[in-house]
Protein backbone atom coordinates (compact mmCIF):
# COMPACT_ATOMS: atom_id res chain seq x y z
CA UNK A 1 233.41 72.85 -91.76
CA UNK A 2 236.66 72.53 -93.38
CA UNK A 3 238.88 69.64 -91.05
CA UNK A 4 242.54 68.47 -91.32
CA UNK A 5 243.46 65.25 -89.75
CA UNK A 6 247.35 64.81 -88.87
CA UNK A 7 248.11 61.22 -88.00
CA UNK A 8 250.98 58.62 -88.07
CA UNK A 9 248.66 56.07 -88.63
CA UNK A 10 245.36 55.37 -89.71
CA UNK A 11 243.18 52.22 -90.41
CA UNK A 12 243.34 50.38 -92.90
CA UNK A 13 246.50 51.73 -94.19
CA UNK A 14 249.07 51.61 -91.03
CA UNK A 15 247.82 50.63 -87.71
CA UNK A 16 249.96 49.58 -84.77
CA UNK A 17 247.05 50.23 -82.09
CA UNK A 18 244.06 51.74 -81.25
CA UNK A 19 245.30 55.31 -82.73
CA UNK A 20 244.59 53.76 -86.26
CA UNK A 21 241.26 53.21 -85.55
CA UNK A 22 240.46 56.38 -83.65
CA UNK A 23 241.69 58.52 -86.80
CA UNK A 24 239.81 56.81 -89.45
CA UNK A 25 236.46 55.89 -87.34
CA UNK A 26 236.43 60.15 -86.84
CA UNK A 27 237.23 61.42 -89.79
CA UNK A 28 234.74 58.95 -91.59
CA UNK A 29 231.86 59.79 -89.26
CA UNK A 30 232.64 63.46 -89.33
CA UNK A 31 232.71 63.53 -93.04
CA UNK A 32 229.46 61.37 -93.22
CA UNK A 33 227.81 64.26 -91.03
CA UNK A 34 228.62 66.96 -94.03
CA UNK A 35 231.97 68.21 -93.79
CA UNK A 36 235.13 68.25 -95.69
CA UNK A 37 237.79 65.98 -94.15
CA UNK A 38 241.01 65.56 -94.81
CA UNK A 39 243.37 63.16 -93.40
CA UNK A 40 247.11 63.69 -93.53
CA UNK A 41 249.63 60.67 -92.48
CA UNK A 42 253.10 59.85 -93.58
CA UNK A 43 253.92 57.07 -96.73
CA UNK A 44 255.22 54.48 -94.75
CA UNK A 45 255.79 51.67 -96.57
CA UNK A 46 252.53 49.71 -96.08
CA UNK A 47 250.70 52.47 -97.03
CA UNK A 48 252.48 52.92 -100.39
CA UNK A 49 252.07 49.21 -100.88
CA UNK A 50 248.26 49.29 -99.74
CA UNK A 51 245.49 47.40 -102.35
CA UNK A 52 243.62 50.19 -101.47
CA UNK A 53 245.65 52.91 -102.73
CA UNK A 54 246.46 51.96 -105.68
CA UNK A 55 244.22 54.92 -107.31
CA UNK A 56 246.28 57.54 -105.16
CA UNK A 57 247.29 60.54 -107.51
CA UNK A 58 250.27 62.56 -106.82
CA UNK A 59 249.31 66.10 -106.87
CA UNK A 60 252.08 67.88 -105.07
CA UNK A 61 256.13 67.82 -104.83
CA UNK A 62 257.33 69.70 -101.69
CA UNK A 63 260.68 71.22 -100.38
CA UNK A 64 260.42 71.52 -97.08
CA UNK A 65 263.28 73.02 -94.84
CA UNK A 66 265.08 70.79 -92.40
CA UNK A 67 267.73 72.26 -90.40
CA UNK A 68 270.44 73.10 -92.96
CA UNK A 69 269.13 71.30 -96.05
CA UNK A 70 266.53 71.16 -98.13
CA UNK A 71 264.58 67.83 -98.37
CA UNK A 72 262.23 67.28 -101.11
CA UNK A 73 258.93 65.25 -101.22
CA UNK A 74 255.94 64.09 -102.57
CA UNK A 75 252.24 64.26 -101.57
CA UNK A 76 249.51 61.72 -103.14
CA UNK A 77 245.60 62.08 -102.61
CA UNK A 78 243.05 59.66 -102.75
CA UNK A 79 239.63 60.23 -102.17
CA UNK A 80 238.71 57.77 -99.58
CA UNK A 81 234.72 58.40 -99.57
CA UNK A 82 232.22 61.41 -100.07
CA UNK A 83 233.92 64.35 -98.88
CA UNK A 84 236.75 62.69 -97.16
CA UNK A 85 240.19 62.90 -98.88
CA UNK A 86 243.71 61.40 -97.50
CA UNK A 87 247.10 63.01 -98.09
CA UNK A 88 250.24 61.08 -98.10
CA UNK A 89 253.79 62.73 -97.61
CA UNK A 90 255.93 60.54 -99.60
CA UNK A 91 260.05 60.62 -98.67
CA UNK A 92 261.11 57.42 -99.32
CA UNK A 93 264.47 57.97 -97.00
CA UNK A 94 262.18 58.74 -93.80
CA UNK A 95 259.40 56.25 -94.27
CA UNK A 96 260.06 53.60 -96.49
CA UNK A 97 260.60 50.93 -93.51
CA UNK A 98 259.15 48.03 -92.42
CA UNK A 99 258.15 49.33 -89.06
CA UNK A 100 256.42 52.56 -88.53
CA UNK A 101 258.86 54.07 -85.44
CA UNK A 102 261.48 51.42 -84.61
CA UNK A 103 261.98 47.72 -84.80
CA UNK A 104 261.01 46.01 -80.97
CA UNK A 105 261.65 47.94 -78.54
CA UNK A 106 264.48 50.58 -80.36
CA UNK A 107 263.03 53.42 -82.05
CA UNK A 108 264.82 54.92 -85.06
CA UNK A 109 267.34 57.23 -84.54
CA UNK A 110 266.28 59.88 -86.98
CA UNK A 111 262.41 59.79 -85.42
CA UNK A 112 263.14 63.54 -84.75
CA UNK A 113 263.49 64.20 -88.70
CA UNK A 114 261.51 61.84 -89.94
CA UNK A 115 258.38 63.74 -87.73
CA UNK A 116 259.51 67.36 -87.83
CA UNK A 117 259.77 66.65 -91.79
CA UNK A 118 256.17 65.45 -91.64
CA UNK A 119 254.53 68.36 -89.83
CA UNK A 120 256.51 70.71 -92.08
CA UNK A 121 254.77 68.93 -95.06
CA UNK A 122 251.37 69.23 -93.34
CA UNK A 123 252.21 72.90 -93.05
CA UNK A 124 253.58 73.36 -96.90
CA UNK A 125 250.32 71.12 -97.77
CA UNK A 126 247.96 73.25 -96.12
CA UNK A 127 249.36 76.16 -97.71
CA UNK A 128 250.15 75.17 -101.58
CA UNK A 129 246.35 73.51 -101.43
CA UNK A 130 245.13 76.16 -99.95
CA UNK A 131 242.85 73.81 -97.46
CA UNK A 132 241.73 76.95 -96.20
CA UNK A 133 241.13 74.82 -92.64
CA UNK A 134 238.09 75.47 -90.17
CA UNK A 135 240.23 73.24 -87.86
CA UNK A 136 243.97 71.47 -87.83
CA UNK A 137 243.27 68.31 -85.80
CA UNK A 138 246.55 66.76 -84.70
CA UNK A 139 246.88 63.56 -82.87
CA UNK A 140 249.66 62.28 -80.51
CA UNK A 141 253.29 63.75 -80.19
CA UNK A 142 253.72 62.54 -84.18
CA UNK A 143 251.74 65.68 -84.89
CA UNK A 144 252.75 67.72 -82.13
CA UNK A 145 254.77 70.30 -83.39
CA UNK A 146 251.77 70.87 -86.19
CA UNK A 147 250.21 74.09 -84.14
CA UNK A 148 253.30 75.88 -83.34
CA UNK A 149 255.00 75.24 -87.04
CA UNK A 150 251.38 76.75 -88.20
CA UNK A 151 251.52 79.75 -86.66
CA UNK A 152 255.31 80.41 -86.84
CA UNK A 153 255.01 79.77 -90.94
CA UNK A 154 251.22 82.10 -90.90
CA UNK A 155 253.48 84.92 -89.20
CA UNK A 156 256.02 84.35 -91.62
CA UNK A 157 253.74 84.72 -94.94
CA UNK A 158 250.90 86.73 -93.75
CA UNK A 159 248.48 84.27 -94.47
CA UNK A 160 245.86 82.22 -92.45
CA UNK A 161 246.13 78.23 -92.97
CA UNK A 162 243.81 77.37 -90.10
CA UNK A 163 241.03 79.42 -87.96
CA UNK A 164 242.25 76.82 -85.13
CA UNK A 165 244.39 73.87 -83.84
CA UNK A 166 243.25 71.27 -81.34
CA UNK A 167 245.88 68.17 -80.17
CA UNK A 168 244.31 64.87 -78.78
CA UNK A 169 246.50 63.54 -76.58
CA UNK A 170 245.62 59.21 -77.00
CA UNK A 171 248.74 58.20 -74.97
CA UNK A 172 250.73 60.91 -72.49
CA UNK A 173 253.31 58.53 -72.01
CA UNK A 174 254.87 59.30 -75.57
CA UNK A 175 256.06 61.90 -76.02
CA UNK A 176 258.67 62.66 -79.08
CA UNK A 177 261.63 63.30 -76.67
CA UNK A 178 264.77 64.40 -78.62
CA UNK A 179 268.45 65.90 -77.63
CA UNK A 180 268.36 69.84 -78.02
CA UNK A 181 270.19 69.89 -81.02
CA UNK A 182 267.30 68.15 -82.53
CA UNK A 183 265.49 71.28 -82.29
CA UNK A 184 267.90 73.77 -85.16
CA UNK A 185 265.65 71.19 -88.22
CA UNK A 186 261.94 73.01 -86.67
CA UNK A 187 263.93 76.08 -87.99
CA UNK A 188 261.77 78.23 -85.29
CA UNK A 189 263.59 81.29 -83.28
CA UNK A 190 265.42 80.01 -80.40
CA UNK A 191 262.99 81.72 -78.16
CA UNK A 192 260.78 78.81 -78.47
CA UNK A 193 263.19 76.41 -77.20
CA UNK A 194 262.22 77.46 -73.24
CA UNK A 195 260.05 76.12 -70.33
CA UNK A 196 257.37 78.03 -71.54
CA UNK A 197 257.93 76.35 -75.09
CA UNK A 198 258.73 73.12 -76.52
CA UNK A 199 261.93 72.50 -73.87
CA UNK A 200 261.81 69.62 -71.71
CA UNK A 201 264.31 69.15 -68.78
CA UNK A 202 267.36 70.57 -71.42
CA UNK A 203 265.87 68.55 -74.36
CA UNK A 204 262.98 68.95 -76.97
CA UNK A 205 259.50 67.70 -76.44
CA UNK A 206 257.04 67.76 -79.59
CA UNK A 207 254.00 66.60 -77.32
CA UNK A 208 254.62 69.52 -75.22
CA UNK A 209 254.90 71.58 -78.21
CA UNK A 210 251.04 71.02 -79.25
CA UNK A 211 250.34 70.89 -75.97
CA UNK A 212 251.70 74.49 -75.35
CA UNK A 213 250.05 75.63 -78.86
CA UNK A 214 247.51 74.16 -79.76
CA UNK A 215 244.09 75.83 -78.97
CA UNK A 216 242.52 73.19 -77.66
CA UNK A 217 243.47 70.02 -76.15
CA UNK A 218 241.39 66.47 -75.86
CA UNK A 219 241.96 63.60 -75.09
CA UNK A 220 240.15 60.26 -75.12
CA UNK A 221 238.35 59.43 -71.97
CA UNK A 222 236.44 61.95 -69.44
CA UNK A 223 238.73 59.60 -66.62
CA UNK A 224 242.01 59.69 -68.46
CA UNK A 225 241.77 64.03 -68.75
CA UNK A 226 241.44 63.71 -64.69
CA UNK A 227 244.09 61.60 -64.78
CA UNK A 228 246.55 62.87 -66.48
CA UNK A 229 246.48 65.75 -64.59
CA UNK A 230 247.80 64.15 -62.10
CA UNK A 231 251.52 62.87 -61.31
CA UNK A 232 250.76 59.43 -61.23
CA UNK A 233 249.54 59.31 -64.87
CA UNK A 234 251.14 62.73 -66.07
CA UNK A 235 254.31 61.55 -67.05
CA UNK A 236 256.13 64.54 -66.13
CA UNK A 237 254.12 66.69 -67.97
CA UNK A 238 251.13 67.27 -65.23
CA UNK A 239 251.75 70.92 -64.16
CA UNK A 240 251.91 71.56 -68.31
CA UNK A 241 248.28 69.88 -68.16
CA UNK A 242 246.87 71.65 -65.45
CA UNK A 243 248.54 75.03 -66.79
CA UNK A 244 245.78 74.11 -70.22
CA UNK A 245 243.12 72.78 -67.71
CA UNK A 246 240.87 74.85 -69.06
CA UNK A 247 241.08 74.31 -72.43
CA UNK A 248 241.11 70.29 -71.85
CA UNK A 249 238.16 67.92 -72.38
CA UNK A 250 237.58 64.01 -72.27
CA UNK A 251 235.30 62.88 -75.06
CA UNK A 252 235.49 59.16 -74.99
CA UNK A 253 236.48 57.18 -77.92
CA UNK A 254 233.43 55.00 -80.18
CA UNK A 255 233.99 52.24 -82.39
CA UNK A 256 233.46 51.64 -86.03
CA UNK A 257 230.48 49.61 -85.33
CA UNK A 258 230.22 48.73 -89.36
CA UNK A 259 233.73 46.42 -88.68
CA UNK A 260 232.96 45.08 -85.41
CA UNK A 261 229.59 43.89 -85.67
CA UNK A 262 229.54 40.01 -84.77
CA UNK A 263 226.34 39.83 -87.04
CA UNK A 264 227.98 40.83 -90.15
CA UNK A 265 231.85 40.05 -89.57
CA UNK A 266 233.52 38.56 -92.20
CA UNK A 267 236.31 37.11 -90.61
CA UNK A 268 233.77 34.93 -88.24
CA UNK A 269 233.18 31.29 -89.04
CA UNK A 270 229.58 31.95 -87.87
CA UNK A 271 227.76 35.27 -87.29
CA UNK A 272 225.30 36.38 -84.29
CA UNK A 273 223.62 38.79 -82.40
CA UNK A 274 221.98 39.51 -78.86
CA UNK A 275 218.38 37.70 -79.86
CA UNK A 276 220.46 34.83 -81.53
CA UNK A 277 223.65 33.87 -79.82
CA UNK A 278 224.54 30.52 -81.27
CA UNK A 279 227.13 31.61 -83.83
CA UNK A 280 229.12 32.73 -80.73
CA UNK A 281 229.47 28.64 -79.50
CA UNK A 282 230.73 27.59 -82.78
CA UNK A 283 233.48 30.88 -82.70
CA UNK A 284 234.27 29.57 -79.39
CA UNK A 285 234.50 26.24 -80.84
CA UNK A 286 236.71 27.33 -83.54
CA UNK A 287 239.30 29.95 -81.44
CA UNK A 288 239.77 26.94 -79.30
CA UNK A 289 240.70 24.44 -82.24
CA UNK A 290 243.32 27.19 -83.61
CA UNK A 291 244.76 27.41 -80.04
CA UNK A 292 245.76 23.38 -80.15
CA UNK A 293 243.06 22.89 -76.77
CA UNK A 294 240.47 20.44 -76.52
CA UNK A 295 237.66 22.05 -78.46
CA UNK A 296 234.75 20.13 -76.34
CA UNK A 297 236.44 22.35 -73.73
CA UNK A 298 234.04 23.72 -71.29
CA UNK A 299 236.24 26.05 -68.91
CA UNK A 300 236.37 29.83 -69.12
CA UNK A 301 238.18 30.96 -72.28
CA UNK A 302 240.02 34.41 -72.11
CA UNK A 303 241.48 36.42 -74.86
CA UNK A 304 244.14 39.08 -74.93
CA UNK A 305 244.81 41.32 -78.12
CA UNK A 306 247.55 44.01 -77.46
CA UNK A 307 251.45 45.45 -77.64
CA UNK A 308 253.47 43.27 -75.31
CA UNK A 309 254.56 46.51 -72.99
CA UNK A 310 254.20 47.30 -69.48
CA UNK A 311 251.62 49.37 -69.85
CA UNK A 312 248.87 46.37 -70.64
CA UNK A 313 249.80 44.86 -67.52
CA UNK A 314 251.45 41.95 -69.25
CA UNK A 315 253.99 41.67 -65.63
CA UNK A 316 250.48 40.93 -64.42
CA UNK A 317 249.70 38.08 -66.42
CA UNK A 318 252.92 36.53 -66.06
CA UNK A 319 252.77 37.10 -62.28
CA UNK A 320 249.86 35.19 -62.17
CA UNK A 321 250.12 32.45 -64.44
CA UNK A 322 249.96 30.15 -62.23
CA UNK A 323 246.47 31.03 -60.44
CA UNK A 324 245.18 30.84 -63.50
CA UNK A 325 245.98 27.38 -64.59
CA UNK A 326 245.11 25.89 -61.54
CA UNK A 327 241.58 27.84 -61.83
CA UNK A 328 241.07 25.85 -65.06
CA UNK A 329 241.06 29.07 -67.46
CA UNK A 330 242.29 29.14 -70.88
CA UNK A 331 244.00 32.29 -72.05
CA UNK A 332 244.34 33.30 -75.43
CA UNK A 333 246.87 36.12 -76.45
CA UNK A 334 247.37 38.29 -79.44
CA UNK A 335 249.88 40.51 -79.75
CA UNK A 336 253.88 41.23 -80.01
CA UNK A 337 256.40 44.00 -78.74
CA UNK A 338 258.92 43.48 -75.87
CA UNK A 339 260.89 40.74 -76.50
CA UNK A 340 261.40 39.44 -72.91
CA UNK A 341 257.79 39.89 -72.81
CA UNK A 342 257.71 36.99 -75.46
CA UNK A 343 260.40 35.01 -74.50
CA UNK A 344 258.09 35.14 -70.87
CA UNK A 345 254.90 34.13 -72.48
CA UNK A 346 256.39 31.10 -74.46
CA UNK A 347 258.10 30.07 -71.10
CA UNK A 348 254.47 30.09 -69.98
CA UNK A 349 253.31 28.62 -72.56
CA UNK A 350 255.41 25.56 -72.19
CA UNK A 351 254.83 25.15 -68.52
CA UNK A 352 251.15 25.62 -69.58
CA UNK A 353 250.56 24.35 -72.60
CA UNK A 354 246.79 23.46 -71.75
CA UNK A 355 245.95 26.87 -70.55
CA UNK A 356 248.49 29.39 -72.37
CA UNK A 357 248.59 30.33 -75.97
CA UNK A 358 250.26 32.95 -77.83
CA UNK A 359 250.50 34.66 -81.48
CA UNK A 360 252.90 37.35 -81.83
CA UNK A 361 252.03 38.38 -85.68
CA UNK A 362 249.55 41.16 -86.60
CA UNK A 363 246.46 39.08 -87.29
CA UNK A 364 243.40 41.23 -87.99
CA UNK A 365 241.40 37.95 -88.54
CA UNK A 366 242.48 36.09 -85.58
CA UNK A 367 241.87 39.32 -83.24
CA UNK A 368 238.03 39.49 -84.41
CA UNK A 369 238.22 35.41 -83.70
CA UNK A 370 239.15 36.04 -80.18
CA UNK A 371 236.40 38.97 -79.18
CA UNK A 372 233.89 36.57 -80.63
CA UNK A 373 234.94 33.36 -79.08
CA UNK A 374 236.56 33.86 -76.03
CA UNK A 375 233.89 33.80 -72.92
CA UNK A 376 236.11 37.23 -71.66
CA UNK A 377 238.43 39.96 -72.58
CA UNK A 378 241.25 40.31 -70.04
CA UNK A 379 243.02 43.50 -69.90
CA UNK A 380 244.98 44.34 -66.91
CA UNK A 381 245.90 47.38 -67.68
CA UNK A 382 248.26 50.11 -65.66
CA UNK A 383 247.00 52.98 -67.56
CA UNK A 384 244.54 52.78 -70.13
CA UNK A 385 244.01 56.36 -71.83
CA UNK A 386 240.46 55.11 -73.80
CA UNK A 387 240.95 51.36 -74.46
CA UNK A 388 238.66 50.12 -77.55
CA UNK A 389 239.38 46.35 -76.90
CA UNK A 390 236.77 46.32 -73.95
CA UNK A 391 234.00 47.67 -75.91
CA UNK A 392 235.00 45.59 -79.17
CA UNK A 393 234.68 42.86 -76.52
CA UNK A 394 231.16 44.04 -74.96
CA UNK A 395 229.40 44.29 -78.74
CA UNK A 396 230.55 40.59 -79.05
CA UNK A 397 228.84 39.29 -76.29
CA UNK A 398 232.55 38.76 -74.48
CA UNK A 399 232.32 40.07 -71.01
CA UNK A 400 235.79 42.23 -70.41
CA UNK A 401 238.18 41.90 -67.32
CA UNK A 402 239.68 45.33 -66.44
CA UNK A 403 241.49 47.39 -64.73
CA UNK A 404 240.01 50.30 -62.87
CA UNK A 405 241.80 53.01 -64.74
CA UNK A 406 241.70 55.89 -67.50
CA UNK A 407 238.96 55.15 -70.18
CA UNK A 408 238.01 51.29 -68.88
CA UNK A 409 236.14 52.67 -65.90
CA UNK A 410 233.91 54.83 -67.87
CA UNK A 411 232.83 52.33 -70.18
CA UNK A 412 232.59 49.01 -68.21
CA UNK A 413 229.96 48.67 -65.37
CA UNK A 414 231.08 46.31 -62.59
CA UNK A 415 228.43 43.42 -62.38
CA UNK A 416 229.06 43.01 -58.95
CA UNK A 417 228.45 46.46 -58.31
CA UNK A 418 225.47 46.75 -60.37
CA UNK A 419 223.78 43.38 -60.61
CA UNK A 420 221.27 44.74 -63.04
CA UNK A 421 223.49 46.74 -65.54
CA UNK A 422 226.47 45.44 -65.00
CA UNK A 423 228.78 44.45 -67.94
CA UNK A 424 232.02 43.11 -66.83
CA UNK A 425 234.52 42.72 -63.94
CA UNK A 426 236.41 45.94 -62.74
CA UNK A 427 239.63 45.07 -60.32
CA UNK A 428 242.76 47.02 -59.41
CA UNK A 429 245.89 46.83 -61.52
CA UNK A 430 248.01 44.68 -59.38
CA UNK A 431 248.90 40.81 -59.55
CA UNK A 432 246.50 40.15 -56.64
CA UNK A 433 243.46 42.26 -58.13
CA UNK A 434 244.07 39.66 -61.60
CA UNK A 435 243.83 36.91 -59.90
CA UNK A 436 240.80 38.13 -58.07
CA UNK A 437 239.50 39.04 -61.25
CA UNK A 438 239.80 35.20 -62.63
CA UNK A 439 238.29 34.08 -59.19
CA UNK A 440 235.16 36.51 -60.12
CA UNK A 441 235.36 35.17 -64.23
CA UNK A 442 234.78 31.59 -62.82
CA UNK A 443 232.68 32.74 -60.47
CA UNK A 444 230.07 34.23 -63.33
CA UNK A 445 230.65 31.84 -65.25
CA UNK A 446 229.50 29.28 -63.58
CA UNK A 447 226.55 31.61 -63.14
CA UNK A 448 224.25 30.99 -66.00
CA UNK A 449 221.59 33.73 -65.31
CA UNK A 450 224.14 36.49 -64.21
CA UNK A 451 226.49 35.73 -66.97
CA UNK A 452 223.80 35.65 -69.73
CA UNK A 453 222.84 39.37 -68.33
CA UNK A 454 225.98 40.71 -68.42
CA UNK A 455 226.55 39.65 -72.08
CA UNK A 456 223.29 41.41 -73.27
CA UNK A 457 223.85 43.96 -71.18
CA UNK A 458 227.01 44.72 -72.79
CA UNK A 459 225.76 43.88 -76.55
CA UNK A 460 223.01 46.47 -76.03
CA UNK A 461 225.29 49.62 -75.40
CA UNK A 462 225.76 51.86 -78.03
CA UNK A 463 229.80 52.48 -78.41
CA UNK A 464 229.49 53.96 -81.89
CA UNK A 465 231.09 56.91 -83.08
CA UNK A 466 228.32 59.23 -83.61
CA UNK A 467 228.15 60.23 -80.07
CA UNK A 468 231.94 60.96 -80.08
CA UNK A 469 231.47 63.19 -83.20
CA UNK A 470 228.73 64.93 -82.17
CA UNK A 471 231.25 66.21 -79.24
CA UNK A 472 234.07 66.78 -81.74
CA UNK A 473 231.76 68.81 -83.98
CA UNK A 474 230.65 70.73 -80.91
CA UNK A 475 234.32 71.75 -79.77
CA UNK A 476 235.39 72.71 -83.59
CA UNK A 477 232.40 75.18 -83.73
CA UNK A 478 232.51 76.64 -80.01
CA UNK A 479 237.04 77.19 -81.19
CA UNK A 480 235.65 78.39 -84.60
């Protein structure tokens, strides 16, 4: 088969979060199993200024229609492996920025161009290259206008671009919400802009767009598809879900297992595996020395890698600071975002100084550092669509502290629950179920035997990628 990729990011070119690593773990497995892949993602600055693609060719210069204007760009290829190829729309005035959709917690105020202009290039590239695709898959509300600009532009030249269009939704709660008059650049007939269109409470909604057009939607846990169906964790667009609820699956997210793989990992001091765990003492040895704490420390150590936002539960953290120091635990956290959310943790970190560390930058090293050496993975999560942190943590013999929502409660076993197959520690999302949850970390801990199974046990699942792609590959032939 023929498949098309649209992204806004995709490892290792751009990558604010897991989406990066979905895109590129797919496409590379799906293209290793014999078909054509393309990818298709914007040429943000990074990715212009990327080692890797240097070797990019430009084989295309577009005009794409944007409201009232004209707007010109460029598209580069590179051929990333055997039978997978990324496209790059290049227009330096919407993507040449530091940041990939805002700077903290403001995003730009041209995000409606910059990502209408985008999907109109993935249309105009799929037609001048004459991709000729089996399947347009587009991912997250940066895509979402992708299936209905398809159609409207097939209609309009009397061609087919793509046999079909699926949308995977990796996080409902954005959404590509924009003022009405937003929606004159799409350049569609104003009988789209309606409830049973792309309109959203008076304004324009691009998720809803694929949503409403696409021919099949996923998204990337069998618990977060219940979910979201739901007005709890359907973000206003529930009855739009449950309208599609029969064209919407949950096929769970893998990992590329070739870069997290503690026994090959270049960005370890030592490397190990299930049969041979020592490596993973002198990681621990060496996470604690960056942190500043004792590194003959022999308390539970914790790590945290994620965007400082509500949504990974950082209120809880903060709300419980204080258990956890007294508990003895060490916490270790990655990440940036919210700036209150920063200002918070170094407030902590001063009261704490023995038990709370934080790194704001983007450190790909230090992140593998702290699934290898911390003793667990903490992530309190509100809503968790898929979550790949937790499974990162299980193949690295760190045993993951989660909440029980979205794609963390189909892939960690409670150990209390199951004593025998458990993997980590499942607790609600609330300040009192964290604090239970570092009760129940010192608890096993402190519990040789019980501790040492729930490692292995977690080492020994199998969160690769295959699995998902199998399911992928099964939906793209049932559509095609």
């Amino acid at each position: 088969m023929k498949i098309v990729h649209v992204a806004s990011e995709l490892f290792p070119f751009i990558k604010t979060g897991g989406l990066a690593d979905s895109v590129a773990s797919q496409a590379k497995t799906l293209a290793r199993f014999g078909h054509k892949v393309s990818v298709i993602i914007p040429g943000y600055r990074a990715v212009m200024e990327h080692p890797g693609f240097a070797s990019a060719r430009r084989v295309l210069e577009l005009l794409v229609e944007l409201g009232d204007r004209d707007v010109r760009g460029e598209v580069y290829a590179l051929d990333l492996a055997a039978g997978e190829t990324l496209y790059v729309v290049r227009r330096d005035e919407f993507f040449d920025r530091t940041y990939p959709y805002g700077v903290g917690t403001m995003d730009y105020d041209d995000n409606a161009a910059r990502f209408i202009f985008f999907d109109k290039a993935v249309v105009e590239i799929l037609r001048l290259l004459k991709l000729k695709a089996d399947v347009v898959h587009c991912h997250d509300w940066q895509a979402g206008m992708v299936p209905v600009l398809l159609r409207a532009a097939e209609a309009q030249t009397g061609t087919t671009l793509a046999l079909s269009t699926v949308l995977t939704i990796h996080n409902i709660a954005f959404q590509g919400v924009f003022p009405r008059r937003e929606f004159a650049l799409t350049n569609l007939p104003d009988e789209f802009f309606n409830v049973e269109g792309v309109e959203f409470y008076g304004q324009m909604n691009m998720l809803k767009a694929g949503l409403v057009f696409a021919d099949r939607i996923t998204t990337v846990s069998p618990n977060y598809a219940r979910e979201i169906r739901t007005s709890t964790y359907g973000a206003g667009l529930d009855g739009v879900v449950r309208s599609r609820g029969g064209d919407l699956v949950g096929i769970l997210n893998g990992i590329d297992t070739e870069i997290w793989n503690p026994e090959t990992d270049p960005h370890l001091p030592a490397r190990y595996s299930v049969e041979d765990l020592s490596g993973k003492a002198v990681c621990r040895r060496a996470l604690l020395e960056h942190c500043g704490f004792a590194p003959e420390d022999k308390g539970p150590l914790m790590g945290m890698v994620c965007r400082l936002a509500h949504q990974k539960g950082i209120d809880l953290v903060l709300g419980s600071v204080d258990a956890l120091a007294k508990l003895g635990i060490r916490l270790v956290i990655l990440g940036n975002g919210d700036r209150d959310y920063e200002a918070a943790l170094a407030e902590a970190r001063e009261k704490y100084p023995e038990n709370i560390y934080h790194d704001s930058s983007h450190d790909e090293a230090l992140s593998h550092l702290i699934e290898a050496g911390a003793d667990f993975f903490l992530m309190p999560s509100i809503f968790e669509p898929c979550g790949l942190n937790q499974m990162y943590s299980m193949r690295y013999g760190t045993v993951p502290v989660v909440s029980n929502v979205g794609g963390l409660v189909d892939t960690v076993t409670d150990i209390e629950e199951d004593p025998e197959n458990g993997t980590g520690i499942v607790v609600r999302p609330d300040v009192r179920g964290v604090i239970r949850g570092y009760r129940r970390a010192v608890d096993l801990y402190a519990n040789r035997e019980l501790m040492a199974r729930a490692i292995r046990n977690g080492m020994r699942r199998d969160f690769s990628w295959e699995k998902a792609a199998r399911a992928y590959e099964a939906l793209y032939r049932e559509i095609v």
